[in-house]
C-alpha atoms as a PDB file:
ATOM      1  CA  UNK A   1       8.607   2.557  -1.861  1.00  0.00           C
ATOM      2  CA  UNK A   2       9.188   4.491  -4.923  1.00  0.00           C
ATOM      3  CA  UNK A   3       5.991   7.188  -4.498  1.00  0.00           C
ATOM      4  CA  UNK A   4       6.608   9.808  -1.704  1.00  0.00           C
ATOM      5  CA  UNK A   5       2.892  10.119  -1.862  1.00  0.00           C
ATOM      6  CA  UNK A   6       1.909   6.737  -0.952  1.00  0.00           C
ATOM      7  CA  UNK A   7       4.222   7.264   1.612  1.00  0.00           C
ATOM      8  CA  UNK A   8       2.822  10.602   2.947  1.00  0.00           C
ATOM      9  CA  UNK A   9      -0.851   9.318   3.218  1.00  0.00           C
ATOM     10  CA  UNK A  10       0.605   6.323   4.860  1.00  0.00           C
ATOM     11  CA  UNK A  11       1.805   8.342   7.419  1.00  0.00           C
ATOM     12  CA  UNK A  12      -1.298  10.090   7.696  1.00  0.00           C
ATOM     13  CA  UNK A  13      -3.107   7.325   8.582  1.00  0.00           C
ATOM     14  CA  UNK A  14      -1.175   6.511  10.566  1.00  0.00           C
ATOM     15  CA  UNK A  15      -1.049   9.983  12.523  1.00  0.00           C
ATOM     16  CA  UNK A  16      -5.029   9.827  12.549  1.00  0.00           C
ATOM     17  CA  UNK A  17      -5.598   6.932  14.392  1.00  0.00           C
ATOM     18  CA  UNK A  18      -2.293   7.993  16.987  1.00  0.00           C
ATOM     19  CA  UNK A  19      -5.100  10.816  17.429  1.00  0.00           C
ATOM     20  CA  UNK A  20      -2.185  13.466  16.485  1.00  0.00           C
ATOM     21  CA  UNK A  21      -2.346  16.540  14.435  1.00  0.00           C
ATOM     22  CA  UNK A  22      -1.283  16.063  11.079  1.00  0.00           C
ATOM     23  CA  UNK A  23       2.421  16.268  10.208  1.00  0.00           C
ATOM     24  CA  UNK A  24       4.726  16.014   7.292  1.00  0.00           C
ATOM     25  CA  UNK A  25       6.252  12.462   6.778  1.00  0.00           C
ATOM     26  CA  UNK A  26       9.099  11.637   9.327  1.00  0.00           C
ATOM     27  CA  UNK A  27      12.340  11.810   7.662  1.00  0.00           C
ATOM     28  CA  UNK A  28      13.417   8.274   9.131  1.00  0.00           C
ATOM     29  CA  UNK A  29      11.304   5.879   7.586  1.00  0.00           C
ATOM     30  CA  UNK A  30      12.027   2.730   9.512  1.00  0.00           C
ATOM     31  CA  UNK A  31       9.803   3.503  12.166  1.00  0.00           C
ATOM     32  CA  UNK A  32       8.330   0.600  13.337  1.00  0.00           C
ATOM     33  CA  UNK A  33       4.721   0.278  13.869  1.00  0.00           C
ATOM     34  CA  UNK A  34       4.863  -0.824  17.354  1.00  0.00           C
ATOM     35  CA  UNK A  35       7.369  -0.632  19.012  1.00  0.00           C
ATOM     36  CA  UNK A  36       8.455   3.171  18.018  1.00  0.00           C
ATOM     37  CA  UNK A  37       4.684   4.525  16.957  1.00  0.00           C
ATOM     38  CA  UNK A  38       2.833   2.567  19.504  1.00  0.00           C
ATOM     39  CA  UNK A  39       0.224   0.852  16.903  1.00  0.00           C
ATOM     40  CA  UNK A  40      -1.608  -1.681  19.063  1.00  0.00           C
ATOM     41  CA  UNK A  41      -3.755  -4.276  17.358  1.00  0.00           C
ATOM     42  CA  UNK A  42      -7.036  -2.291  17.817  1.00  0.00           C
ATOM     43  CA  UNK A  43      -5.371   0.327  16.119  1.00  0.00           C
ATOM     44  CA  UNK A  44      -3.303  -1.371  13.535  1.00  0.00           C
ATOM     45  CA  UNK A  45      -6.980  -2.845  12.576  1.00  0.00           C
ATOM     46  CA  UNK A  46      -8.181   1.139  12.175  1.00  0.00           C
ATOM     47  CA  UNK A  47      -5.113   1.353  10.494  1.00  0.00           C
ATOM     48  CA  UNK A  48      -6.518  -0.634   7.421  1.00  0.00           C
ATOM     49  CA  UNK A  49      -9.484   0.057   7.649  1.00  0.00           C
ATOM     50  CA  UNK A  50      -8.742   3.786   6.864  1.00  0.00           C
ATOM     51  CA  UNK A  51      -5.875   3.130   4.008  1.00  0.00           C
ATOM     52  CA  UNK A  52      -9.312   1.310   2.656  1.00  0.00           C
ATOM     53  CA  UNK A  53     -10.709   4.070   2.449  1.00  0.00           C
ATOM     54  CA  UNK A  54      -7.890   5.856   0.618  1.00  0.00           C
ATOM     55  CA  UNK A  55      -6.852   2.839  -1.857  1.00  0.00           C
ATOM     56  CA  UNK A  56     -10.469   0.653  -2.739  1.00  0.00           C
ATOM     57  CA  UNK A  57      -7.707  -1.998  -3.681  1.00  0.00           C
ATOM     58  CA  UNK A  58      -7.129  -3.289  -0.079  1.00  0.00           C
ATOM     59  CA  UNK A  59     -10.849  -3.250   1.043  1.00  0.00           C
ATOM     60  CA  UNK A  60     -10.777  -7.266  -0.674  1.00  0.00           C
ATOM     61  CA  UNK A  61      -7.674  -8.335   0.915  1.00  0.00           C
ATOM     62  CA  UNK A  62      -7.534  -9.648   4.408  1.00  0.00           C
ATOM     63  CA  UNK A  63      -5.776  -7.786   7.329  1.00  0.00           C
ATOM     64  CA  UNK A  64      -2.438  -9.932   6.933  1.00  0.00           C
ATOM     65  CA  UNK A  65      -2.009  -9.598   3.352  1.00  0.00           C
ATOM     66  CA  UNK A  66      -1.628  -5.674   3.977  1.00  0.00           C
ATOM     67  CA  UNK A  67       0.103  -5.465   7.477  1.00  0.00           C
ATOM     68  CA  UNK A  68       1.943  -8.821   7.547  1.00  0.00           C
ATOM     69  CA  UNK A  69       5.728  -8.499   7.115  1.00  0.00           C
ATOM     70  CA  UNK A  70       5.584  -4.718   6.914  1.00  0.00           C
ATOM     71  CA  UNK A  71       6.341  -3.924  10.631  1.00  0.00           C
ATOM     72  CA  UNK A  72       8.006  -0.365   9.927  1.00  0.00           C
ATOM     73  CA  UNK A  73       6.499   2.592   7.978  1.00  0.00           C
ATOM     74  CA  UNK A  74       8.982   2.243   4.768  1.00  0.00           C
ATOM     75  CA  UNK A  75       7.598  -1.267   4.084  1.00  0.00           C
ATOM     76  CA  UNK A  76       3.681  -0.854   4.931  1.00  0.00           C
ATOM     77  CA  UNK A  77       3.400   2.403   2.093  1.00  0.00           C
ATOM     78  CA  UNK A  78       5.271  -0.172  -0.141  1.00  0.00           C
ATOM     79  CA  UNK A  79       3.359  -2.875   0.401  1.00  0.00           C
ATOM     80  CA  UNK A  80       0.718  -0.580   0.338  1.00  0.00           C
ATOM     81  CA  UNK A  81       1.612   1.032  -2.828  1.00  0.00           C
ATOM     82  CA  UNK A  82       2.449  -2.645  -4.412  1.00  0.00           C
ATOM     83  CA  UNK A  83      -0.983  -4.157  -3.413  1.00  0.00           C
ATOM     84  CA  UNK A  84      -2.697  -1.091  -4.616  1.00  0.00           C
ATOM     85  CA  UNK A  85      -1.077  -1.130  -8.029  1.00  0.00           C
ATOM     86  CA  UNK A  86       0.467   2.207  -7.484  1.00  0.00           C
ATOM     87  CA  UNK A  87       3.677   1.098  -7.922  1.00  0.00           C
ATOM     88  CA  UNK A  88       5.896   3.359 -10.289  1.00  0.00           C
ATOM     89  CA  UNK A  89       7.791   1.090 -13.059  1.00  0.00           C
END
């Protein structure tokens, strides 16, 4: 991930559908999903369908072409920035 900003509205997503009060992005990205947020699958479904909202990109692609093989919170606002076409080069 190479924009803190993807990164930042990943995380408050992310933060939104935990039902928390909005925060500044962790300093440890490797977070995972599940196992140290507590996404479940209801929720990691909420999860895209609000970074939808944010990036009009990802509203075509299908639920594991966004989430799939980005278990922590480092590689879904990469993936996220990638499949977006936000990617700095």
């Amino acid at each position: 991930m190479s924009n803190p900003a993807v990164g930042q509205a990943v995380w408050e997503e992310i933060e939104r559908v935990l039902g928390r009060p909005a925060s500044p992005r962790p300093a440890v990205l490797d977070l995972h999903l599940q196992d140290d947020l507590g996404l479940d699958s209801v929720m990691v479904i909420e999860l895209k369908c609000r970074l939808e909202l944010r990036y009009p990109a990802l509203r075509d692609l299908p639920l594991s072409d966004v989430l799939s093989g980005a278990p922590t919170l480092v590689q879904l606002a990469g993936r996220v920035e990638r499949l977006a076409g936000l990617t700095v080069t």
